[in-house]
C-alpha atoms as a PDB file:
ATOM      1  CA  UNK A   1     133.485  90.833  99.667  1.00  0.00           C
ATOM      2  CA  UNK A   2     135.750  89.345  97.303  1.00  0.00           C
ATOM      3  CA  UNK A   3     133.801  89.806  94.079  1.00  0.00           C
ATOM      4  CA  UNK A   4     133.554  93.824  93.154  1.00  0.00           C
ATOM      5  CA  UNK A   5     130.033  95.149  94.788  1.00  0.00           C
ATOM      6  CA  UNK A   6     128.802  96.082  91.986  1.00  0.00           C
ATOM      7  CA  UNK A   7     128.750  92.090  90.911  1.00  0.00           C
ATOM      8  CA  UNK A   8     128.150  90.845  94.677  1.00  0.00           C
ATOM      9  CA  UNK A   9     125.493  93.332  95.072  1.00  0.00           C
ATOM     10  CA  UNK A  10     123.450  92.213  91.075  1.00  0.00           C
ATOM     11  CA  UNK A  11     124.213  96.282  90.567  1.00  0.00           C
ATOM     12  CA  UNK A  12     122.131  97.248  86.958  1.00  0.00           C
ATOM     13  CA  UNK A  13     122.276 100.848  85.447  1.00  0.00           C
ATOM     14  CA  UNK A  14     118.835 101.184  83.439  1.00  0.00           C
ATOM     15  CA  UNK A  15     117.872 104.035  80.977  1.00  0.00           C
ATOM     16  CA  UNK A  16     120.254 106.839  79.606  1.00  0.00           C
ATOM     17  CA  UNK A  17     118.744 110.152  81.078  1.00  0.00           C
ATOM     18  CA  UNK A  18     120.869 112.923  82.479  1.00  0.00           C
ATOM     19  CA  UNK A  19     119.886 112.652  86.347  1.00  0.00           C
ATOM     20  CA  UNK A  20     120.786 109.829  88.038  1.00  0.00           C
ATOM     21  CA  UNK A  21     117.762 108.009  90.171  1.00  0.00           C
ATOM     22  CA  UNK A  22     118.500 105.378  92.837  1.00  0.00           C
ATOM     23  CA  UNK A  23     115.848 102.634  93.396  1.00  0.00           C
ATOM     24  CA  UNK A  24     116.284 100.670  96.370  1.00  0.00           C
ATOM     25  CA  UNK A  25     114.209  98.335  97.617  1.00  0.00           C
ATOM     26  CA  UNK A  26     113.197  96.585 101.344  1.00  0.00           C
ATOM     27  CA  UNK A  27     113.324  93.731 103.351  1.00  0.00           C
ATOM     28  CA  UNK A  28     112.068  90.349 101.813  1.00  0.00           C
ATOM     29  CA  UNK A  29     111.825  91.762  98.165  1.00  0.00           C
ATOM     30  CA  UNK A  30     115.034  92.596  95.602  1.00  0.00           C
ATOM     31  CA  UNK A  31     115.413  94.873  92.952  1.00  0.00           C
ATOM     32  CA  UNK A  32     112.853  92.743  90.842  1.00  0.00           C
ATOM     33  CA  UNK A  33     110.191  94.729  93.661  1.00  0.00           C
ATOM     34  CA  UNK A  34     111.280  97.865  90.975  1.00  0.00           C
ATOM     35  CA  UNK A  35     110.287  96.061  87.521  1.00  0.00           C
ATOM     36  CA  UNK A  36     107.098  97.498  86.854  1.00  0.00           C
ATOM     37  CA  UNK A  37     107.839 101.070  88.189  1.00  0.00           C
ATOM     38  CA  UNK A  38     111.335 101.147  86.082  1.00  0.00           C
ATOM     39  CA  UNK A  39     109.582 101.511  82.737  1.00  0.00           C
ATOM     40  CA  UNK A  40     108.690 105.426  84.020  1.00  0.00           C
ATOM     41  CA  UNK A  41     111.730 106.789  84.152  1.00  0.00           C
ATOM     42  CA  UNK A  42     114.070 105.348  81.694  1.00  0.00           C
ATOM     43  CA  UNK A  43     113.631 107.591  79.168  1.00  0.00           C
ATOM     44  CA  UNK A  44     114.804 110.867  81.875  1.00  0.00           C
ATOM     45  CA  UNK A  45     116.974 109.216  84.355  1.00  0.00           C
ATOM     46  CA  UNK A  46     119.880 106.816  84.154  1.00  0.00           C
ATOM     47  CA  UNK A  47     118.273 104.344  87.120  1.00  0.00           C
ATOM     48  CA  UNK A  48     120.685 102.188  89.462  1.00  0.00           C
ATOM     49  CA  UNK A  49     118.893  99.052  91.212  1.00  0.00           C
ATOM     50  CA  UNK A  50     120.857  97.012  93.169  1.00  0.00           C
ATOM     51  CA  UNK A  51     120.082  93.796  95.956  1.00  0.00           C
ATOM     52  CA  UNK A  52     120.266  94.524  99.296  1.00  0.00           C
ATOM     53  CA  UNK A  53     123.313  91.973 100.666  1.00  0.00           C
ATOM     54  CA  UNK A  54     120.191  90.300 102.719  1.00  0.00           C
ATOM     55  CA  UNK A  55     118.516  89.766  99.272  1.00  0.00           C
ATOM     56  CA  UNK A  56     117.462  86.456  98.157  1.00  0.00           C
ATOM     57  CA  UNK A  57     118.853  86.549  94.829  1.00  0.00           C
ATOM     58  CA  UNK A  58     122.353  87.525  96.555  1.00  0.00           C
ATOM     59  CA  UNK A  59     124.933  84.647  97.174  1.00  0.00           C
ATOM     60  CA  UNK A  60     124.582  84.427 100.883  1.00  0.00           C
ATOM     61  CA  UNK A  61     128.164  83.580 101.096  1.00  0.00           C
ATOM     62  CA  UNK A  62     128.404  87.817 101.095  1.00  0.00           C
ATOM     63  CA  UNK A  63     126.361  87.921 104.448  1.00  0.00           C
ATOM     64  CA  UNK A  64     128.836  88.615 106.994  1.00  0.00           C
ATOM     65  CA  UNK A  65     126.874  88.208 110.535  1.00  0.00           C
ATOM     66  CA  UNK A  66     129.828  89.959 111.940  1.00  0.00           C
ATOM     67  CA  UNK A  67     129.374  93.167 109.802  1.00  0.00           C
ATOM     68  CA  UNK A  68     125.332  93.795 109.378  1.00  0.00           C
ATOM     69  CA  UNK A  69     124.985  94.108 112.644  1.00  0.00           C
ATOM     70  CA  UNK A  70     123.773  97.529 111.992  1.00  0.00           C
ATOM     71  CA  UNK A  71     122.572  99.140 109.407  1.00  0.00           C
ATOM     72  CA  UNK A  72     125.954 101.144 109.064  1.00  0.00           C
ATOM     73  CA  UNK A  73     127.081  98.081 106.944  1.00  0.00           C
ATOM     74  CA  UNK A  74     124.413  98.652 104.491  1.00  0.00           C
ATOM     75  CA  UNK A  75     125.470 102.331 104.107  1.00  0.00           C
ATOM     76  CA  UNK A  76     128.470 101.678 103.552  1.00  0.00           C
ATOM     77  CA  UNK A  77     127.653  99.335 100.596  1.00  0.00           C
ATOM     78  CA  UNK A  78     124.873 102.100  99.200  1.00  0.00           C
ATOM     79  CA  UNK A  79     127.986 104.533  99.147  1.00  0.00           C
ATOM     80  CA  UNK A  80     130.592 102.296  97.918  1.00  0.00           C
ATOM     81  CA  UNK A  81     127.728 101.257  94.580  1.00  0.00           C
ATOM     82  CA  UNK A  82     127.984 105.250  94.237  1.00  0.00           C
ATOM     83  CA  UNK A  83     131.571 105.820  94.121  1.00  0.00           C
ATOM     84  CA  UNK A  84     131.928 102.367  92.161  1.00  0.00           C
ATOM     85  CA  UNK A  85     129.722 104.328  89.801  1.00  0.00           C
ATOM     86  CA  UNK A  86     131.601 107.718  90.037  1.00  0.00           C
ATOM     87  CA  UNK A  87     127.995 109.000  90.921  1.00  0.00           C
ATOM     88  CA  UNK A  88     127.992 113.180  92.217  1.00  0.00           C
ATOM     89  CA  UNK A  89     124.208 113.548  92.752  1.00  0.00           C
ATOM     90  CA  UNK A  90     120.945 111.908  92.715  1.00  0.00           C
ATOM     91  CA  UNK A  91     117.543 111.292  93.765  1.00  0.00           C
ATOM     92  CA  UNK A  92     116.877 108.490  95.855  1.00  0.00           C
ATOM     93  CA  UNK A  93     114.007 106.387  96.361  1.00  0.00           C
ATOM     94  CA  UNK A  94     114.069 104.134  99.445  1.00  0.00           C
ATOM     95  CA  UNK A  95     111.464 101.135 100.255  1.00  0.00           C
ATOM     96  CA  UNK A  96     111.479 100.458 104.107  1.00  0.00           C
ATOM     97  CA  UNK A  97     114.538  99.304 106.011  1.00  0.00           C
ATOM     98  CA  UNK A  98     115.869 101.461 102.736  1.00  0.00           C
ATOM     99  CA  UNK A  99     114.255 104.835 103.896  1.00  0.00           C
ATOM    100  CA  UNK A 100     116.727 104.221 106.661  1.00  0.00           C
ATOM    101  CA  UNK A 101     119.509 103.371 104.908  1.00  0.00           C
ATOM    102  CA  UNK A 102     119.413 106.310 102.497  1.00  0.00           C
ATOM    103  CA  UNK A 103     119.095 108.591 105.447  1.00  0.00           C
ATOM    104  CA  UNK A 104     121.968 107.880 107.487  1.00  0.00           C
ATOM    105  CA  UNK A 105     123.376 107.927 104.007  1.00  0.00           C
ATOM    106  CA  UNK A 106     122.373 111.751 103.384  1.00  0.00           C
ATOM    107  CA  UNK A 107     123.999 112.375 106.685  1.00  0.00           C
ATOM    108  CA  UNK A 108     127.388 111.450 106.081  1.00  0.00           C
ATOM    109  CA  UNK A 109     127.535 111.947 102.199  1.00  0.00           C
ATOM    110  CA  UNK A 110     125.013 115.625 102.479  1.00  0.00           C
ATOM    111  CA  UNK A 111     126.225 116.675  98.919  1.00  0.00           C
ATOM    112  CA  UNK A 112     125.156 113.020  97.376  1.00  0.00           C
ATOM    113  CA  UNK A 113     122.145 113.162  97.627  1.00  0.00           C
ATOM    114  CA  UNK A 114     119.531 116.042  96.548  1.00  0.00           C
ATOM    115  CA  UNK A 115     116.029 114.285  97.335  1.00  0.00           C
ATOM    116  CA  UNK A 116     115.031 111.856  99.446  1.00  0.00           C
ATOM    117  CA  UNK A 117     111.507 109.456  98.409  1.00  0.00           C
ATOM    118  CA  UNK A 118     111.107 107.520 101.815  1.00  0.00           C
ATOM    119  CA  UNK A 119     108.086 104.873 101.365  1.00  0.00           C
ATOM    120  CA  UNK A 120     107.107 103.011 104.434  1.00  0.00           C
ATOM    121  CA  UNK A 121     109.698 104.733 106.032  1.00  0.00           C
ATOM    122  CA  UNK A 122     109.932 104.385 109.595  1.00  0.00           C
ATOM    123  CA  UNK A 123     112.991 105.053 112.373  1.00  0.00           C
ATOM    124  CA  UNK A 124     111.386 103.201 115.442  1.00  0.00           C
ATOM    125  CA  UNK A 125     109.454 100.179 115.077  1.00  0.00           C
ATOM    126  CA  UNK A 126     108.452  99.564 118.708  1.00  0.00           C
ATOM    127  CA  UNK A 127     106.228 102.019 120.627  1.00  0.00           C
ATOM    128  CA  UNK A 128     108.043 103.779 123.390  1.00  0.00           C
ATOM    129  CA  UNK A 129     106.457 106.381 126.052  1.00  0.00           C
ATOM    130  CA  UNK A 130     105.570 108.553 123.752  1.00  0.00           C
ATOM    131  CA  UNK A 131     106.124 107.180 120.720  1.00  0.00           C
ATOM    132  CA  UNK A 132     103.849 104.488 118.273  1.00  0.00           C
ATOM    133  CA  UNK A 133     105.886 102.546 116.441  1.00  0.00           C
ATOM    134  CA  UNK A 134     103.476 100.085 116.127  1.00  0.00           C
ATOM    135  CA  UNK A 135     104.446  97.088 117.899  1.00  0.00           C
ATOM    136  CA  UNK A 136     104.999  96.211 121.161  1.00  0.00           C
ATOM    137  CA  UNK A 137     108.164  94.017 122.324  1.00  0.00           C
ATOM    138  CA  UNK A 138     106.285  91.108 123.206  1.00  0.00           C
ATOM    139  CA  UNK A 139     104.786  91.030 119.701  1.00  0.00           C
ATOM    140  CA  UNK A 140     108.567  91.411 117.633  1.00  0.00           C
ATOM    141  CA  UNK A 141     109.608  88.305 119.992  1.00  0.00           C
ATOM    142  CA  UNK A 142     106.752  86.390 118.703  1.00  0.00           C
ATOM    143  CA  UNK A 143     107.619  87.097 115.286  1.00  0.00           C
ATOM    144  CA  UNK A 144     111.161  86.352 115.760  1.00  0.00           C
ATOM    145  CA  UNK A 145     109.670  82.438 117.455  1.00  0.00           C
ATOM    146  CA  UNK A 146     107.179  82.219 114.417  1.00  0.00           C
ATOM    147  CA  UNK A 147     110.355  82.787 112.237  1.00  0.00           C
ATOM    148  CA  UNK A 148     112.682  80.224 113.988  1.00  0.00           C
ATOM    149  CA  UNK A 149     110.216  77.548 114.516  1.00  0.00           C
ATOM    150  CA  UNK A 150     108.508  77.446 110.668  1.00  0.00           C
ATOM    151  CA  UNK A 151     110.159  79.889 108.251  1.00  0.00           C
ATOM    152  CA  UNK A 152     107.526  79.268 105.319  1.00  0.00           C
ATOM    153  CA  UNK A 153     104.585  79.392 107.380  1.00  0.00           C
ATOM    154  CA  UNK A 154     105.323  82.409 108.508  1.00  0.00           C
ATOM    155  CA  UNK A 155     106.292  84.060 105.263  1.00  0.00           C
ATOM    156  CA  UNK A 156     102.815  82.680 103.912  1.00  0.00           C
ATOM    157  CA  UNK A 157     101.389  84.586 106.598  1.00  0.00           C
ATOM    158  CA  UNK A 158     102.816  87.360 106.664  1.00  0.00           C
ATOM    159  CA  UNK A 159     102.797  88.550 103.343  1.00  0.00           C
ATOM    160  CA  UNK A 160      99.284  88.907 102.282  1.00  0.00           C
ATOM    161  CA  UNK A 161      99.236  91.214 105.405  1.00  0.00           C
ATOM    162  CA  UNK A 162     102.256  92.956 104.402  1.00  0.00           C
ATOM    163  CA  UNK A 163     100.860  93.391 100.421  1.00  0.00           C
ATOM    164  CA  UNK A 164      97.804  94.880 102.313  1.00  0.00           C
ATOM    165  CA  UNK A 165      95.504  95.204  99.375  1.00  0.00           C
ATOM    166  CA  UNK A 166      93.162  92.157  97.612  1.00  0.00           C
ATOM    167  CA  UNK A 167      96.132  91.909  94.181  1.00  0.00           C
ATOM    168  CA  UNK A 168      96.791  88.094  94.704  1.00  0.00           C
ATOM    169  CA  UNK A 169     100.119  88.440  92.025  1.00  0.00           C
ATOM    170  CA  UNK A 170     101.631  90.806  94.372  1.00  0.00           C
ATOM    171  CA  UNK A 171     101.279  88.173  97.637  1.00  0.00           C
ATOM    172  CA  UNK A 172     102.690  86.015  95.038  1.00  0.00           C
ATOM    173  CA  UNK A 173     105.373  88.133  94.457  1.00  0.00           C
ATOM    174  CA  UNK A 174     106.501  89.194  97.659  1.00  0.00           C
ATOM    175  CA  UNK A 175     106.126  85.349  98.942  1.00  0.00           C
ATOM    176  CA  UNK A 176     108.714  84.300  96.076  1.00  0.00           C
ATOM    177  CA  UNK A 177     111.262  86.899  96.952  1.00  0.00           C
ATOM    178  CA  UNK A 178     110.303  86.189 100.502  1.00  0.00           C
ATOM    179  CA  UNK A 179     111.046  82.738 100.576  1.00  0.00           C
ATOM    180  CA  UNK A 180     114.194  83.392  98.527  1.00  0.00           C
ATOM    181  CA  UNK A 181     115.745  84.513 101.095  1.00  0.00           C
ATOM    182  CA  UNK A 182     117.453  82.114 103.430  1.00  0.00           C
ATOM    183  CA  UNK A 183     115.539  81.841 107.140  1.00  0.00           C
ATOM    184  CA  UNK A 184     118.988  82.582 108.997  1.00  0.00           C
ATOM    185  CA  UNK A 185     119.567  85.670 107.258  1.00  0.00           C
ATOM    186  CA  UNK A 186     115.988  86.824 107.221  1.00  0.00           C
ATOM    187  CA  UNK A 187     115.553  86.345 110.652  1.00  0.00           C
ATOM    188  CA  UNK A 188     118.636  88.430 111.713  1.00  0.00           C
ATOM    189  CA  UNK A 189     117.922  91.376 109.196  1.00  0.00           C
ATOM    190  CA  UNK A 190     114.081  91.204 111.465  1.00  0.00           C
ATOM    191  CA  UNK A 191     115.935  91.674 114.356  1.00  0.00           C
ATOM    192  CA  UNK A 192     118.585  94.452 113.095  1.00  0.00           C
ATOM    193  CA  UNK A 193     115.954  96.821 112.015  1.00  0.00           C
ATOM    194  CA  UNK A 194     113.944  96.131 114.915  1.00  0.00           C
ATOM    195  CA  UNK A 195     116.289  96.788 117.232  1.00  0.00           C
ATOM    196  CA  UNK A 196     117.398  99.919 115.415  1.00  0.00           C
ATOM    197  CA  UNK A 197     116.356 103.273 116.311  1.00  0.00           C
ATOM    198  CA  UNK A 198     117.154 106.349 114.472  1.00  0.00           C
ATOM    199  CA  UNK A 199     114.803 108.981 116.243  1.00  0.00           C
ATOM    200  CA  UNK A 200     117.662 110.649 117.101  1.00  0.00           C
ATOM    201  CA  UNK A 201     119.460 111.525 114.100  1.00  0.00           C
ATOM    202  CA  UNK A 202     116.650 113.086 111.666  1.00  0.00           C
ATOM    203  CA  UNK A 203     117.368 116.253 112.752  1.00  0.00           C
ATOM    204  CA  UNK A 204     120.782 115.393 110.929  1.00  0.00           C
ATOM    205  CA  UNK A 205     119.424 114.736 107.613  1.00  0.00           C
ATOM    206  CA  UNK A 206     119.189 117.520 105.621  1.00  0.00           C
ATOM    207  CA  UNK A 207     118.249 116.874 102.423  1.00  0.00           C
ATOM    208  CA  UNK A 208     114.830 117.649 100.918  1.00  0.00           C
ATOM    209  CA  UNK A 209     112.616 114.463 101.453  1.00  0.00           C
ATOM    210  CA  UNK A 210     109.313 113.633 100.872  1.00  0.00           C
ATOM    211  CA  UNK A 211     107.612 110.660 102.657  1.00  0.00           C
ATOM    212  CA  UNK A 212     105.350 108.466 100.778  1.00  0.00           C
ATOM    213  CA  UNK A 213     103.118 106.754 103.346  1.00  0.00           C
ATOM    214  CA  UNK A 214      99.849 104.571 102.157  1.00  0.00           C
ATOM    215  CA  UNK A 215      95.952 104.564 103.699  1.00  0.00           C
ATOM    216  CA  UNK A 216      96.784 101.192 106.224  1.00  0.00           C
ATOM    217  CA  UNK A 217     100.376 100.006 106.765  1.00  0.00           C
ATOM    218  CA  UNK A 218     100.304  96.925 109.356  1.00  0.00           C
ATOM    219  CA  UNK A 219     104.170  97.642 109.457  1.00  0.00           C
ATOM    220  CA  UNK A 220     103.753 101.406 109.624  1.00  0.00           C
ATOM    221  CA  UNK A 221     100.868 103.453 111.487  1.00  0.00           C
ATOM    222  CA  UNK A 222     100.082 106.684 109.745  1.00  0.00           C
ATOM    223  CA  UNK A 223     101.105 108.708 113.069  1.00  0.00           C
ATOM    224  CA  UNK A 224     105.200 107.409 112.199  1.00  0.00           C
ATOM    225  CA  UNK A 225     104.750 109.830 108.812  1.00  0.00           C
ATOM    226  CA  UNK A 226     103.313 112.673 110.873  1.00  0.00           C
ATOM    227  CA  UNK A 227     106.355 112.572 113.654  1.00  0.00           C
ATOM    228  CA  UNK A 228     109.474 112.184 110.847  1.00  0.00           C
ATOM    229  CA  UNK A 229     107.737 114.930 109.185  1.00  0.00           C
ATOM    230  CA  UNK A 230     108.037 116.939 112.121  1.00  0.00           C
ATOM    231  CA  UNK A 231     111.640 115.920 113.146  1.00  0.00           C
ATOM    232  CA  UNK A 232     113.395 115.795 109.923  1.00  0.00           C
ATOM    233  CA  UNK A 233     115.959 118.505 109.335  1.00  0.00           C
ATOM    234  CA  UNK A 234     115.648 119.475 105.845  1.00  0.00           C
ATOM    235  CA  UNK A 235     112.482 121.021 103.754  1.00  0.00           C
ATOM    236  CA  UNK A 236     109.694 117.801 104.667  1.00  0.00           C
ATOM    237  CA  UNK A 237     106.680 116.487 103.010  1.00  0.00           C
ATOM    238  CA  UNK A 238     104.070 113.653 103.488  1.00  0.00           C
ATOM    239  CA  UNK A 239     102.235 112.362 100.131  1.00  0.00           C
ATOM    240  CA  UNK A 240      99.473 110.440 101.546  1.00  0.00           C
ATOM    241  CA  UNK A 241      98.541 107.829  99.242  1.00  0.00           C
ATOM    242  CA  UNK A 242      95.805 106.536  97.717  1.00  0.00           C
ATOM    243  CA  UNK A 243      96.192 103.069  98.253  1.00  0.00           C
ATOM    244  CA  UNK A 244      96.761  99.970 101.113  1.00  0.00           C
ATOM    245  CA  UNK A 245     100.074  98.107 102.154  1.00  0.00           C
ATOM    246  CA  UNK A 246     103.397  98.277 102.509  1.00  0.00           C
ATOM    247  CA  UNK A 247     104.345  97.396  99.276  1.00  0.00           C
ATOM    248  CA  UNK A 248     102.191  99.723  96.732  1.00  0.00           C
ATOM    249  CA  UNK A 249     105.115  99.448  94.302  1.00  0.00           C
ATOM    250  CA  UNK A 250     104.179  95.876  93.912  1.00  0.00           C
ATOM    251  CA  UNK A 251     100.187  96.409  94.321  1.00  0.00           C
ATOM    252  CA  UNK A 252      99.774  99.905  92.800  1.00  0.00           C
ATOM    253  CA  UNK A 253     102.826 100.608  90.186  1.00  0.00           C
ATOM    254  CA  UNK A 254     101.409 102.728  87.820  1.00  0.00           C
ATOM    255  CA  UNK A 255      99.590 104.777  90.458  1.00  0.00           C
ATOM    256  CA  UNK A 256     102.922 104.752  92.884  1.00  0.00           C
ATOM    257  CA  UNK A 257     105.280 105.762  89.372  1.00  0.00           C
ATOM    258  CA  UNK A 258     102.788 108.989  88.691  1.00  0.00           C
ATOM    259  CA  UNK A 259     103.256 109.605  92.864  1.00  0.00           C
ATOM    260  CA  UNK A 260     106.645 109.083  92.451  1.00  0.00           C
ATOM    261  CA  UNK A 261     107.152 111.511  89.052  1.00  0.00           C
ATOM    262  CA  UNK A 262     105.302 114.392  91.422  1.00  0.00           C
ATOM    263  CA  UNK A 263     107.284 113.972  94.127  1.00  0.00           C
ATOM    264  CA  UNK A 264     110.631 114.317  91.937  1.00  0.00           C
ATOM    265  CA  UNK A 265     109.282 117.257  89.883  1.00  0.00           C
ATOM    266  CA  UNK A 266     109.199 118.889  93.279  1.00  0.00           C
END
């Protein structure tokens, strides 16, 4: 990169506690998704938040289309923030294309990390034989065309549906982080973590993880919780929540913080 990753990458170590929490956040948000959730745990954690290279707030000049072809790349930048920090353990909470990161991250660094928080979390977006992802092919390619052909129009429309729940300042929010980001780069992130597929590694991760998976998802159907559940390798559980969206640490931050301090007291 150039610059140090901790500078490239807007790295920020909040609060002074004794464990070490990582917050990271998912496609078409950055760290700023965290703000109202941070205030919870900054008196017993020290809390790392860091963009995601894809981020809008990142100088896109970092985006190599040559290296985040996978979301490998992204691992490899979670783990180099760690040692940057000299970090040993910690709990980690993942939004999204996140979850993913931070498990393929728990399988090649096992002694890193000692609890996975997976919200949203899903390996396969498509639906296969026997499988609901969600989506069908035919509807990602759309996506992908409404993308290409008229970027903000399509951000406009797709977060409300994304935010999932009637709390107008988080549309707001996720639009302006959203938009932030620049079409190219959006776009190809959409395609890398819909063409990924990590079925067939859970079994791999074995650290203790709980997935955090709201009422109605349009990204995420309620079934995806019930199958990692079932195929992750370490000690597994679902928190169903009591809210709607993909997002409930923008729509419900208070009530996802509490869900959160459970889960970690676990």
């Amino acid at each position: 990169m150039g610059t140090s990753i901790l500078d490239a990458l807007n790295v920020r170590v909040e609060g002074s506690g004794d464990r070490v929490l990582v917050l990271a956040h998912g496609f078409g948000t950055d760290q700023s998704a965290w703000q109202r959730i941070l205030p919870y745990f900054t008196r017993r954690y020290t809390v790392i938040l860091f963009d995601l290279v894809c981020a809008g707030s990142v100088n896109p000049d970092h985006f190599d289309f040559r290296r985040y072809t996978t979301l490998d790349a992204y691992v490899d930048d979670l783990l180099d923030i760690l040692d940057a920090l000299r970090i040993t353990h910690c709990a980690y909470v993942g939004h999204s294309i996140s979850a993913m990161i931070g498990m393929l991250a728990a399988i090649r660094r096992p002694e890193l990390f000692i609890k996975l928080i997976l919200i949203g979390a899903s390996p396969r977006f498509l639906n296969d034989s026997d499988y609901h992802g969600g989506f069908e092919e035919a509807e990602i390619q759309e996506v992908f065309s409404a993308m290409k052909d008229n970027y903000e129009a399509w951000a406009s429309g797709f977060a409300p549906l994304a935010v999932g729940a009637d709390v107008p300042a988080a549309v707001r929010e996720f639009t302006r982080t959203l938009f932030n980001m620049r079409p190219d780069i959006s776009l190809f992130v959409s395609q890398t973590v819909f063409n990924s597929d990590l079925r067939g590694i859970l079994g791999l991760v074995k650290a203790p993880c709980c997935i955090m998976q709201t009422a109605r998802d349009v990204s995420v159907p309620a079934e995806v919780a019930t199958y990692m559940k079932e195929h992750l390798g370490g000690r597994t559980t679902v928190q169903w929540l009591d809210t709607e969206g993909h997002l409930p640490h923008l729509s419900a931050p208070a009530y996802l913080a509490r869900q959160l301090e459970i889960a970690l007291a676990q």
